[in-house]
N, C-alpha and C. Protein backbone atom coordinates (compact mmCIF):
# COMPACT_ATOMS: atom_id res chain seq x y z
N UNK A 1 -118.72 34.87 132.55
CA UNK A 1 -117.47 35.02 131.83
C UNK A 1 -117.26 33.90 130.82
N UNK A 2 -118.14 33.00 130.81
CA UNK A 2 -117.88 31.52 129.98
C UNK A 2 -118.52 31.92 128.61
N UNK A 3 -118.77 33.37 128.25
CA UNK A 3 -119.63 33.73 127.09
C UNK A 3 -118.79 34.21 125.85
N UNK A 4 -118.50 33.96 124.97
CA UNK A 4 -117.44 34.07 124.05
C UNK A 4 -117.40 35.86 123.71
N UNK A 5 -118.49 36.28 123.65
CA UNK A 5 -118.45 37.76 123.78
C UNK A 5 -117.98 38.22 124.70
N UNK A 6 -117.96 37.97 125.59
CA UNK A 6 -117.26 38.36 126.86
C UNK A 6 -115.51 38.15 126.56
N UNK A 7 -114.85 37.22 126.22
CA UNK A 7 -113.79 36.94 125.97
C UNK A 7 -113.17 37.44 124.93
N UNK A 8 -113.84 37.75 123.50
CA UNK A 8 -113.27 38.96 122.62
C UNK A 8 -112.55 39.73 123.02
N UNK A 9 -110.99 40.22 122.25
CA UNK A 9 -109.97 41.15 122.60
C UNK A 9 -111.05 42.54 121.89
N UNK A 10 -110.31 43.28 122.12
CA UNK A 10 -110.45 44.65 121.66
C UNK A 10 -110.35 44.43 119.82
N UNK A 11 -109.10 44.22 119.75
CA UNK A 11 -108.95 44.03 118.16
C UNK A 11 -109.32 42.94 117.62
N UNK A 12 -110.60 42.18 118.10
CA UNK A 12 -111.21 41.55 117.59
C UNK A 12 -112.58 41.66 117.34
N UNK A 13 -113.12 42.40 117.94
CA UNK A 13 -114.12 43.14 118.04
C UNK A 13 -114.04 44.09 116.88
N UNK A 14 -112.87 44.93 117.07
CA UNK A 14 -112.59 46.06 115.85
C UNK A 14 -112.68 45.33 114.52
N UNK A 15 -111.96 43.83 114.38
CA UNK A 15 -111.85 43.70 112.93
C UNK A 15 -113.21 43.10 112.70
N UNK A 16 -113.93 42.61 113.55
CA UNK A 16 -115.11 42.32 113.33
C UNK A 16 -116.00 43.50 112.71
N UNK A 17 -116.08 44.30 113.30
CA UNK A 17 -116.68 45.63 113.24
C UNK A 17 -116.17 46.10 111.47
N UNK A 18 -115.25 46.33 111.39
CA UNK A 18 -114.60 46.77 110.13
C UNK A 18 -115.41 45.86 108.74
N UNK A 19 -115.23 44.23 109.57
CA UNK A 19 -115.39 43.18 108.21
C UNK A 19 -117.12 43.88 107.86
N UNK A 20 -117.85 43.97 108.96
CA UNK A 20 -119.19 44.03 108.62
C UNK A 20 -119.52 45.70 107.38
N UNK A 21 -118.55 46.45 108.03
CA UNK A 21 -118.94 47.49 107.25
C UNK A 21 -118.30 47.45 105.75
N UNK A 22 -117.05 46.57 105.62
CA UNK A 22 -117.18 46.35 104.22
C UNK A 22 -117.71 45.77 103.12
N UNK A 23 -119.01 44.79 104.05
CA UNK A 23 -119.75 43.87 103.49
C UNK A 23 -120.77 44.89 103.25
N UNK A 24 -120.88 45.76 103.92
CA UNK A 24 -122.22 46.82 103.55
C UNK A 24 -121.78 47.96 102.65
N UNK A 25 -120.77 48.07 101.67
CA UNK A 25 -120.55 49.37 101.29
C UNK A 25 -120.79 48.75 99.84
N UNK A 26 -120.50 47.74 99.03
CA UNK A 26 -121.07 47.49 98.04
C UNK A 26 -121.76 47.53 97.50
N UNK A 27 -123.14 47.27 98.76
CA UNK A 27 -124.73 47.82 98.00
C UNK A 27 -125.01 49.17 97.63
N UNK A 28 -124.47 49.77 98.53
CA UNK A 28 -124.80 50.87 98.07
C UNK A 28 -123.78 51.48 96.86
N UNK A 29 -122.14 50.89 96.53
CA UNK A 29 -121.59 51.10 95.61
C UNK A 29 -122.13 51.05 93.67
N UNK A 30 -123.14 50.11 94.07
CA UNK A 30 -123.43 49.15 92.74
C UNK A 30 -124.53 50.62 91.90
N UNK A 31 -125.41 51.03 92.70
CA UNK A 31 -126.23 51.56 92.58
C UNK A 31 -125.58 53.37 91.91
N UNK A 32 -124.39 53.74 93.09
CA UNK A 32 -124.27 54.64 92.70
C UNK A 32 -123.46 54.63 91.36
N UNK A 33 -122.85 53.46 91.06
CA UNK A 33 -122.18 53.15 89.80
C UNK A 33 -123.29 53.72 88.21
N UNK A 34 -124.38 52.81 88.43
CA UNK A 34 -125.37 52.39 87.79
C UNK A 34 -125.76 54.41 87.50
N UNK A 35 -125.66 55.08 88.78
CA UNK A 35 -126.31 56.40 88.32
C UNK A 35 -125.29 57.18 88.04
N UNK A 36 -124.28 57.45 87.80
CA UNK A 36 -123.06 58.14 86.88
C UNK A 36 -122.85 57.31 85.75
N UNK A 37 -122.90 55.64 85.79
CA UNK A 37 -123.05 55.27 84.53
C UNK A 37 -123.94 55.79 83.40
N UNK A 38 -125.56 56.16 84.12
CA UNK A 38 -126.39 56.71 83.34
C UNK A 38 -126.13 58.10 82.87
N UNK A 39 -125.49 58.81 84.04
CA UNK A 39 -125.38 60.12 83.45
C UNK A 39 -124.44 60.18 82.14
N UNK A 40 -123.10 59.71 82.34
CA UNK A 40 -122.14 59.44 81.26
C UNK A 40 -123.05 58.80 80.15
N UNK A 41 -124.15 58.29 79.53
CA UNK A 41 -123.99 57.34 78.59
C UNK A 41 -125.54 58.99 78.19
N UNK A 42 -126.12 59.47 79.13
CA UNK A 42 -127.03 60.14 78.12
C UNK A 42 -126.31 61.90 77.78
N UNK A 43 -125.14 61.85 78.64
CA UNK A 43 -124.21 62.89 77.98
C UNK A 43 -123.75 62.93 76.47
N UNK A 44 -123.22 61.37 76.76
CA UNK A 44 -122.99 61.10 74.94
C UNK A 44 -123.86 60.71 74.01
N UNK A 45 -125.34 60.24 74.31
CA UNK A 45 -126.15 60.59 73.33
C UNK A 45 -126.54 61.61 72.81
N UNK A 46 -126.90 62.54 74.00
CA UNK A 46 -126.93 63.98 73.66
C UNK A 46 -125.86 64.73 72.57
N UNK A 47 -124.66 64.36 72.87
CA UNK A 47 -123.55 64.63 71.98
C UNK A 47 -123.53 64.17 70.62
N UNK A 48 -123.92 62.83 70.46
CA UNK A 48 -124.13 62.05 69.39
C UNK A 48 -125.20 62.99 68.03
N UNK A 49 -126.32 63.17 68.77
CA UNK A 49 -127.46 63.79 68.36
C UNK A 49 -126.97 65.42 67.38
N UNK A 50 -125.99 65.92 68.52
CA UNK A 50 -125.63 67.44 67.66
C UNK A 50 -125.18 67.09 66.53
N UNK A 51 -124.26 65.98 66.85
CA UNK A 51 -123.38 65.93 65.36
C UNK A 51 -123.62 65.66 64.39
């Protein structure tokens, strides 16, 4: 029982849990940015081109 994991509340555990998954949603945010960025920018070249 002298193990600090052991002594964690419930909602400490949870916000632990939470902090980690918002540290992980960025990577994968950046990327999907990067691929709608691309789509948007060769939409408007394409557009560029007709005119």
């Amino acid at each position: 029982m002298n193990n600090k994991q052991d002594m964690d509340t419930r909602q400490e555990r949870r916000e632990k849990k939470l902090r980690k998954k918002r540290e992980r949603i960025p990577k994968h945010g950046r990327s999907l940015v990067r691929i709608y960025k691309d789509a948007i920018l060769k939409r408007l070249r394409r557009h560029q081109v007709d005119k």
